[in-house]
Protein backbone atom coordinates (compact mmCIF):
# COMPACT_ATOMS: atom_id res chain seq x y z
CA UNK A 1 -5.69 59.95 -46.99
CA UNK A 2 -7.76 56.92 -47.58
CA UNK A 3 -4.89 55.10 -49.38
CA UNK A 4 -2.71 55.93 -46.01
CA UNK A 5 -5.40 54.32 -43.84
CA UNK A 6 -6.31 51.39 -45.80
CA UNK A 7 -1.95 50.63 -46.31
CA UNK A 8 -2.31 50.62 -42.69
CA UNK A 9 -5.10 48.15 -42.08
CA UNK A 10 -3.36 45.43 -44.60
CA UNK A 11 -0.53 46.47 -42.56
CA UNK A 12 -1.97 45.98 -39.27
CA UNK A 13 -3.80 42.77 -40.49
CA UNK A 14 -0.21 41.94 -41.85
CA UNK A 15 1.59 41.87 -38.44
CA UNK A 16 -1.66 40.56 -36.32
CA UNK A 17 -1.47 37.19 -38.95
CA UNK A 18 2.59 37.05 -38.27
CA UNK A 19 1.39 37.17 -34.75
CA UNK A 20 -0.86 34.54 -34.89
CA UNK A 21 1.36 32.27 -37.00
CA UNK A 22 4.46 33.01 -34.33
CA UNK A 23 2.01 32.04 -31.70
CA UNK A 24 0.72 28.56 -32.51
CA UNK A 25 4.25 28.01 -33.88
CA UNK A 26 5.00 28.37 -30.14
CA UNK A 27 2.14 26.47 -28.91
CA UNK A 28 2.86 23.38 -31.49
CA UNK A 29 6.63 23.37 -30.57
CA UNK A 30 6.00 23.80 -26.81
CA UNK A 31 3.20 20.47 -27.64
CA UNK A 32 5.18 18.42 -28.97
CA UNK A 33 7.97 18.67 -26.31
CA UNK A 34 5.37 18.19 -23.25
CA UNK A 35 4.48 14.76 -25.22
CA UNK A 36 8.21 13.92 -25.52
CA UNK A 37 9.01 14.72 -22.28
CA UNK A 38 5.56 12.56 -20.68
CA UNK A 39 6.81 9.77 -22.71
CA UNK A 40 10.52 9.93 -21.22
CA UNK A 41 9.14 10.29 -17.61
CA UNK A 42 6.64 7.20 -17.90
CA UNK A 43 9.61 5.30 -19.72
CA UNK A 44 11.87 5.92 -17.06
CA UNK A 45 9.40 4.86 -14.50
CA UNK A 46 8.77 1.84 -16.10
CA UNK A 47 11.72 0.98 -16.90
CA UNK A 48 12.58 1.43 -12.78
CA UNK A 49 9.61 -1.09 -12.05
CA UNK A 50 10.47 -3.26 -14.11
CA UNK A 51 14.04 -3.66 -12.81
CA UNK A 52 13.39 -3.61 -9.61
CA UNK A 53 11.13 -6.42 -10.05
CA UNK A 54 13.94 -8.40 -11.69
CA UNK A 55 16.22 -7.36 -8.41
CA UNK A 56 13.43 -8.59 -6.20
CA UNK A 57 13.00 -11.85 -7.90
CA UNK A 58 16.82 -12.63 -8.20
CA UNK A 59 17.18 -11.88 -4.44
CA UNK A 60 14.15 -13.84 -3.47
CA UNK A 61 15.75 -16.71 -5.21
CA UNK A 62 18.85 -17.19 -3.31
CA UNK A 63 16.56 -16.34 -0.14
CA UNK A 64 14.98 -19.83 -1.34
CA UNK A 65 17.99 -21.19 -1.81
CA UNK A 66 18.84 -20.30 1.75
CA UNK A 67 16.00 -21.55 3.45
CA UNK A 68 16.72 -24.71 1.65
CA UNK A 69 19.84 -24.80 3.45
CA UNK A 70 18.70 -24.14 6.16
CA UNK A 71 15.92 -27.08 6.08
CA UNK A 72 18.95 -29.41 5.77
CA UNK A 73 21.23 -28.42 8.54
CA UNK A 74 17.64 -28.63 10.55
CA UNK A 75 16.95 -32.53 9.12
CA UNK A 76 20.84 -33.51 10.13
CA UNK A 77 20.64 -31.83 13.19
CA UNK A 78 17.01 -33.13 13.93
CA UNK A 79 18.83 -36.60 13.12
CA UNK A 80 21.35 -36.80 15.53
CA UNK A 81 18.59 -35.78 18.44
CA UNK A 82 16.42 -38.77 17.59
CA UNK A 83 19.69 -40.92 17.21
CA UNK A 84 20.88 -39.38 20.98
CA UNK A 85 17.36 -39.29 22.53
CA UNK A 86 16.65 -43.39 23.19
CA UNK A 87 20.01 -43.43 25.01
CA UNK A 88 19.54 -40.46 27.39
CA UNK A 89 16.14 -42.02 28.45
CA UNK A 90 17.66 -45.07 28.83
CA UNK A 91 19.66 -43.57 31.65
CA UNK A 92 17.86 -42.67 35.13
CA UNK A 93 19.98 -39.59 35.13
CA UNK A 94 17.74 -36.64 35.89
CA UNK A 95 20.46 -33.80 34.88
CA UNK A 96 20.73 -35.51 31.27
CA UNK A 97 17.39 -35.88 29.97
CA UNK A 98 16.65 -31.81 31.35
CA UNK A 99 19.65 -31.04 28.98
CA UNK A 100 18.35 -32.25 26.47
CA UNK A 101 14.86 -31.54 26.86
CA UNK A 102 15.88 -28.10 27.02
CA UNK A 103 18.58 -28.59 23.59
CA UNK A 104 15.10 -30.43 21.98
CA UNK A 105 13.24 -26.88 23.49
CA UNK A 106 15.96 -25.38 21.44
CA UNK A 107 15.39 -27.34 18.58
CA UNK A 108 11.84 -27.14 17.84
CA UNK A 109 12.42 -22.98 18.06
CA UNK A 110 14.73 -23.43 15.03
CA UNK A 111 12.22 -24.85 13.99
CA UNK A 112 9.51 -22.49 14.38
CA UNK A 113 11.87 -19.51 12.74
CA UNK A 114 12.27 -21.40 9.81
CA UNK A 115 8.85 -22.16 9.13
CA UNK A 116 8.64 -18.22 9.60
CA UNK A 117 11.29 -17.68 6.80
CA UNK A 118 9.18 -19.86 4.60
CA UNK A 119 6.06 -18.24 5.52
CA UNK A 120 7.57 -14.83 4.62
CA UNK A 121 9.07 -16.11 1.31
CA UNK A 122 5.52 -17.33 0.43
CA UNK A 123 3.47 -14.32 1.45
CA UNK A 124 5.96 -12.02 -0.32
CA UNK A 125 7.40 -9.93 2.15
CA UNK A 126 10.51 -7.68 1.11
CA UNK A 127 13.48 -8.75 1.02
CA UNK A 128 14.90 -7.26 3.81
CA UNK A 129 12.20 -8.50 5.73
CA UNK A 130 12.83 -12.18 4.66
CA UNK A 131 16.82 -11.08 5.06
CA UNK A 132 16.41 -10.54 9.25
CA UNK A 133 14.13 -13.72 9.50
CA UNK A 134 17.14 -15.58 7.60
CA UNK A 135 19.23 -14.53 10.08
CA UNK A 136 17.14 -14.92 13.34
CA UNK A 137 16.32 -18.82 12.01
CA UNK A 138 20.31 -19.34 11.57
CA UNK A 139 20.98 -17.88 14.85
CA UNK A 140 18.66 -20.46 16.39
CA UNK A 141 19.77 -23.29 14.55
CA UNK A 142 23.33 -22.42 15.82
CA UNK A 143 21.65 -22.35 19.22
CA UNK A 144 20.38 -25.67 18.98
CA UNK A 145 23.46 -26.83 17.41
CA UNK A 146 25.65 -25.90 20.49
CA UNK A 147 22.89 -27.20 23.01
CA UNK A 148 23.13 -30.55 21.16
CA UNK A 149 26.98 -30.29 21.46
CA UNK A 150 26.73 -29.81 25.16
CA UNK A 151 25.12 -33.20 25.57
């Protein structure tokens, strides 16, 4: 009787150290994929940062290359007001010079939105942000453009 019990300890001490080793088998395997897995998530995340940075950047630069654009149609167009202006003084006719005081009003708001295009290129505002100011300092310049026309 006291073989039967002790054959049962060794076996009960047997299965509890299979037990154990099964267990931190688990807990080691179950480890080491949590660390793969963190280091796949931050990857991916940085990977995503880093290429949207690279987006941002390449769209910023034609945004500069717009607003450079733009600065020259504004210099032409700026150009053919100061060429225009000493002639429509010249003339006594009242009509006239409020045209193109009001074209010159025009003008100097072109102005004005594309100095805000190059503030928001500067300051680093998003892209889409600088995209609507793009468009609002075109739209102006066209403005002035046909108000010059009219003269």
């Amino acid at each position: 009787m006291s073989y039967t019990i002790i054959l049962k300890v060794i076996i009960m001490k047997k299965s509890r150290l299979n037990l154990f080793k099964s267990t931190s088998m688990l807990i080691s395997v179950l480890g080491v994929l949590m660390i793969v897995s963190s280091i796949i998530v931050v990857s991916y995340i940085g990977f995503n940062i880093i290429s949207s940075g690279i987006t941002t950047e390449v769209s910023s630069g034609s945004q500069y290359d717009e607003l450079a654009t733009l600065k020259s149609n504004y210099r032409d167009l700026e150009a053919k007001f100061n060429m225009t202006k000493p002639g429509i003084v010249a003339t006594n006719n009242k009509e006239k010079q409020q045209q193109f005081i009001d074209a010159e009003l025009e003008l100097i708001r072109a102005k004005s939105a594309i100095d805000d295009v190059e503030s928001a290129l500067k300051s680093g505002k998003s892209v889409n942000e600088v995209g609507t100011r793009i468009k609002i300092a075109k739209e102006k310049l066209v403005t002035a453009s046909q108000a010059y026309n009219k003269l």
